[in-house]
N, C-alpha and C. Protein backbone atom coordinates (compact mmCIF):
# COMPACT_ATOMS: atom_id res chain seq x y z
N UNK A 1 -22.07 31.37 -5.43
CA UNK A 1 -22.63 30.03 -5.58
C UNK A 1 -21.64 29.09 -6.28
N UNK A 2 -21.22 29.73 -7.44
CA UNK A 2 -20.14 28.99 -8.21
C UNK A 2 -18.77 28.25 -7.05
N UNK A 3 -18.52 29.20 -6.09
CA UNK A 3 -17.29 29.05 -5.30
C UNK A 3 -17.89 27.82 -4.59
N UNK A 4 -19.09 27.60 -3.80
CA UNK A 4 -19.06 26.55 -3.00
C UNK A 4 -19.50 25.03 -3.96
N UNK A 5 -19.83 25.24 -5.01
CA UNK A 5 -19.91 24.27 -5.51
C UNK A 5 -18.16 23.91 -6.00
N UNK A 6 -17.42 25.01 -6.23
CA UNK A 6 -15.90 24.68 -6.33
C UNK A 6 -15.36 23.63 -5.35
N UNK A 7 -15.96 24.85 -4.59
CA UNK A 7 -15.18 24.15 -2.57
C UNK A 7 -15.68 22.68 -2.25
N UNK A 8 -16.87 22.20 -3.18
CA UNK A 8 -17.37 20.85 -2.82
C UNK A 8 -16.83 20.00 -3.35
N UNK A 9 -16.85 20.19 -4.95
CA UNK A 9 -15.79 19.38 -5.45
C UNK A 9 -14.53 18.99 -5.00
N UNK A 10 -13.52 20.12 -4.17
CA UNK A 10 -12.93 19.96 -3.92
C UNK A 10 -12.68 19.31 -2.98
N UNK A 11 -13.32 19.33 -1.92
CA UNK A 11 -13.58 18.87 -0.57
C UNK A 11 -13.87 16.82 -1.07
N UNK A 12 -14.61 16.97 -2.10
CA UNK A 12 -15.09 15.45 -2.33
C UNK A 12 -13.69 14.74 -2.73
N UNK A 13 -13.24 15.22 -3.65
CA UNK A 13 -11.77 14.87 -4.41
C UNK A 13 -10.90 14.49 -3.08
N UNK A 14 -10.80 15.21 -2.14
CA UNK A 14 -9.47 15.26 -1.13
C UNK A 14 -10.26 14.01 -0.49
N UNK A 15 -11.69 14.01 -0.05
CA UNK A 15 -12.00 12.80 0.47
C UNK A 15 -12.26 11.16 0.29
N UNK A 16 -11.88 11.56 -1.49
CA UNK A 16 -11.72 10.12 -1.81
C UNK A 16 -10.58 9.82 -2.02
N UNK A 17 -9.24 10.64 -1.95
CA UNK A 17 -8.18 10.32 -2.27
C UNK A 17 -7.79 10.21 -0.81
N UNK A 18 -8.28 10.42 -0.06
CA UNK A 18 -7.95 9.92 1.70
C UNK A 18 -7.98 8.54 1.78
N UNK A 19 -9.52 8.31 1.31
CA UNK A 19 -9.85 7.09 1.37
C UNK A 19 -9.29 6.04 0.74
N UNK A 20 -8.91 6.48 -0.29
CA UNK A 20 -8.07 5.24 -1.16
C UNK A 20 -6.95 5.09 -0.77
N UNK A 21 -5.89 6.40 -0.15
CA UNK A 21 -4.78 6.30 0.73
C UNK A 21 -5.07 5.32 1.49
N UNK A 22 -5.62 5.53 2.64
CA UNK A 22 -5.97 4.85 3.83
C UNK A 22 -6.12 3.46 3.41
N UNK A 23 -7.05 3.17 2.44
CA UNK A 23 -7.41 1.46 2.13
C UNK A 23 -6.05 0.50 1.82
N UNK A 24 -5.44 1.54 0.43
CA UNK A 24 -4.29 1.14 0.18
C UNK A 24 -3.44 0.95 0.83
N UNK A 25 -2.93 2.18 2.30
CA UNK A 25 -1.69 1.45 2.94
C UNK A 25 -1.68 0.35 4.63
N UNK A 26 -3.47 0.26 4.43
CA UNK A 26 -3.95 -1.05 5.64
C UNK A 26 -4.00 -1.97 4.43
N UNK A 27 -3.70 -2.31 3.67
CA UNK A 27 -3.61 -3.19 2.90
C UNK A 27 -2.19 -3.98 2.51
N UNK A 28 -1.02 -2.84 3.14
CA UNK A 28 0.34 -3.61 2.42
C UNK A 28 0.98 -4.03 3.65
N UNK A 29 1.71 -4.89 3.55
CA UNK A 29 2.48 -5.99 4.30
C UNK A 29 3.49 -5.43 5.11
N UNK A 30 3.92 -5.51 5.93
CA UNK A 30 5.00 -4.71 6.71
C UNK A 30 6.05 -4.87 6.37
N UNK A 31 7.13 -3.93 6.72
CA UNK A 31 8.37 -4.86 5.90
C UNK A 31 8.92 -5.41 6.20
N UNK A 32 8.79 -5.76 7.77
CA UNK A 32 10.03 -7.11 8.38
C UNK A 32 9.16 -8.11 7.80
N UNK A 33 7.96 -8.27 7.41
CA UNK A 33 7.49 -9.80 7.09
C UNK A 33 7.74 -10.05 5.80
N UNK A 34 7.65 -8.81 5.20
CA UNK A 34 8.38 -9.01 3.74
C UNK A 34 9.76 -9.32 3.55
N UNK A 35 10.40 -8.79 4.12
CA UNK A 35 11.87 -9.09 4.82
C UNK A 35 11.89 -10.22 4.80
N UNK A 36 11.02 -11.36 6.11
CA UNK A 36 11.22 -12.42 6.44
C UNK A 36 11.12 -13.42 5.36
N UNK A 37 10.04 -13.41 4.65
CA UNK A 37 9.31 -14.05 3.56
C UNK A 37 10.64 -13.97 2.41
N UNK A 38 11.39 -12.86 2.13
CA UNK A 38 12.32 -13.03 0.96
C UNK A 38 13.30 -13.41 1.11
N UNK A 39 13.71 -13.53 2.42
CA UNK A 39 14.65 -14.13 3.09
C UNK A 39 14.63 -15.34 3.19
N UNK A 40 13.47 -16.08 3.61
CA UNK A 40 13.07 -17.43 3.58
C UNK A 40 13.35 -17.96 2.10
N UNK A 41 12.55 -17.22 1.11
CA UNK A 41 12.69 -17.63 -0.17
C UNK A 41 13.82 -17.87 -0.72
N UNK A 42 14.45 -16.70 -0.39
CA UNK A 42 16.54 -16.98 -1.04
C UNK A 42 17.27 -18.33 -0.28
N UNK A 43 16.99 -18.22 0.88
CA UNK A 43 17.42 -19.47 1.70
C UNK A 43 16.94 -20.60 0.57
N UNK A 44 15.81 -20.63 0.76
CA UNK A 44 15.04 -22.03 0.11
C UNK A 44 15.37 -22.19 -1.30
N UNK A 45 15.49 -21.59 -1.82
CA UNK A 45 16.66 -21.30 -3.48
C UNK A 45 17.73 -21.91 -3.34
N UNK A 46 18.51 -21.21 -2.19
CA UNK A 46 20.09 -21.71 -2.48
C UNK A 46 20.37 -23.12 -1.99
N UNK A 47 19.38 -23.25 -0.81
CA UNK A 47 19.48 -24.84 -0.27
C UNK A 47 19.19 -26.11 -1.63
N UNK A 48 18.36 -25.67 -2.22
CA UNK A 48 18.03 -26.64 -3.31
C UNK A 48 19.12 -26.47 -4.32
N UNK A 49 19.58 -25.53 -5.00
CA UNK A 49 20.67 -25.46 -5.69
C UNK A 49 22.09 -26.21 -5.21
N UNK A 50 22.18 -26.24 -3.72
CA UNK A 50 23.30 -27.11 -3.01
C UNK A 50 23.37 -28.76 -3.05
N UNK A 51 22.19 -28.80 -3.16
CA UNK A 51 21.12 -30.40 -2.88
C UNK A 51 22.12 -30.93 -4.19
């Protein structure tokens, strides 16, 4: 009895750490747009520093 209440816990643990995986990496930005975006930003830095 002790073991499947082990095995549940365990089973619950792996399934919320799926879940928070999963949420967390549909949540982050890709990296060419991050790319693009910091790229844009340095541009837009140095242009004003030229100004």
């Amino acid at each position: 009895m002790i073991t499947y209440v082990c095995l549940a816990v365990l089973l619950l643990f792996v399934a919320v750490r799926s879940i928070l995986f999963w949420r967390r990496n549909k949540d982050l930005v890709p990296s060419q747009e991050l790319d693009r975006t910091l790229i844009y930003q340095i541009n837009r830095e140095s242009d004003q520093y030229e100004q």
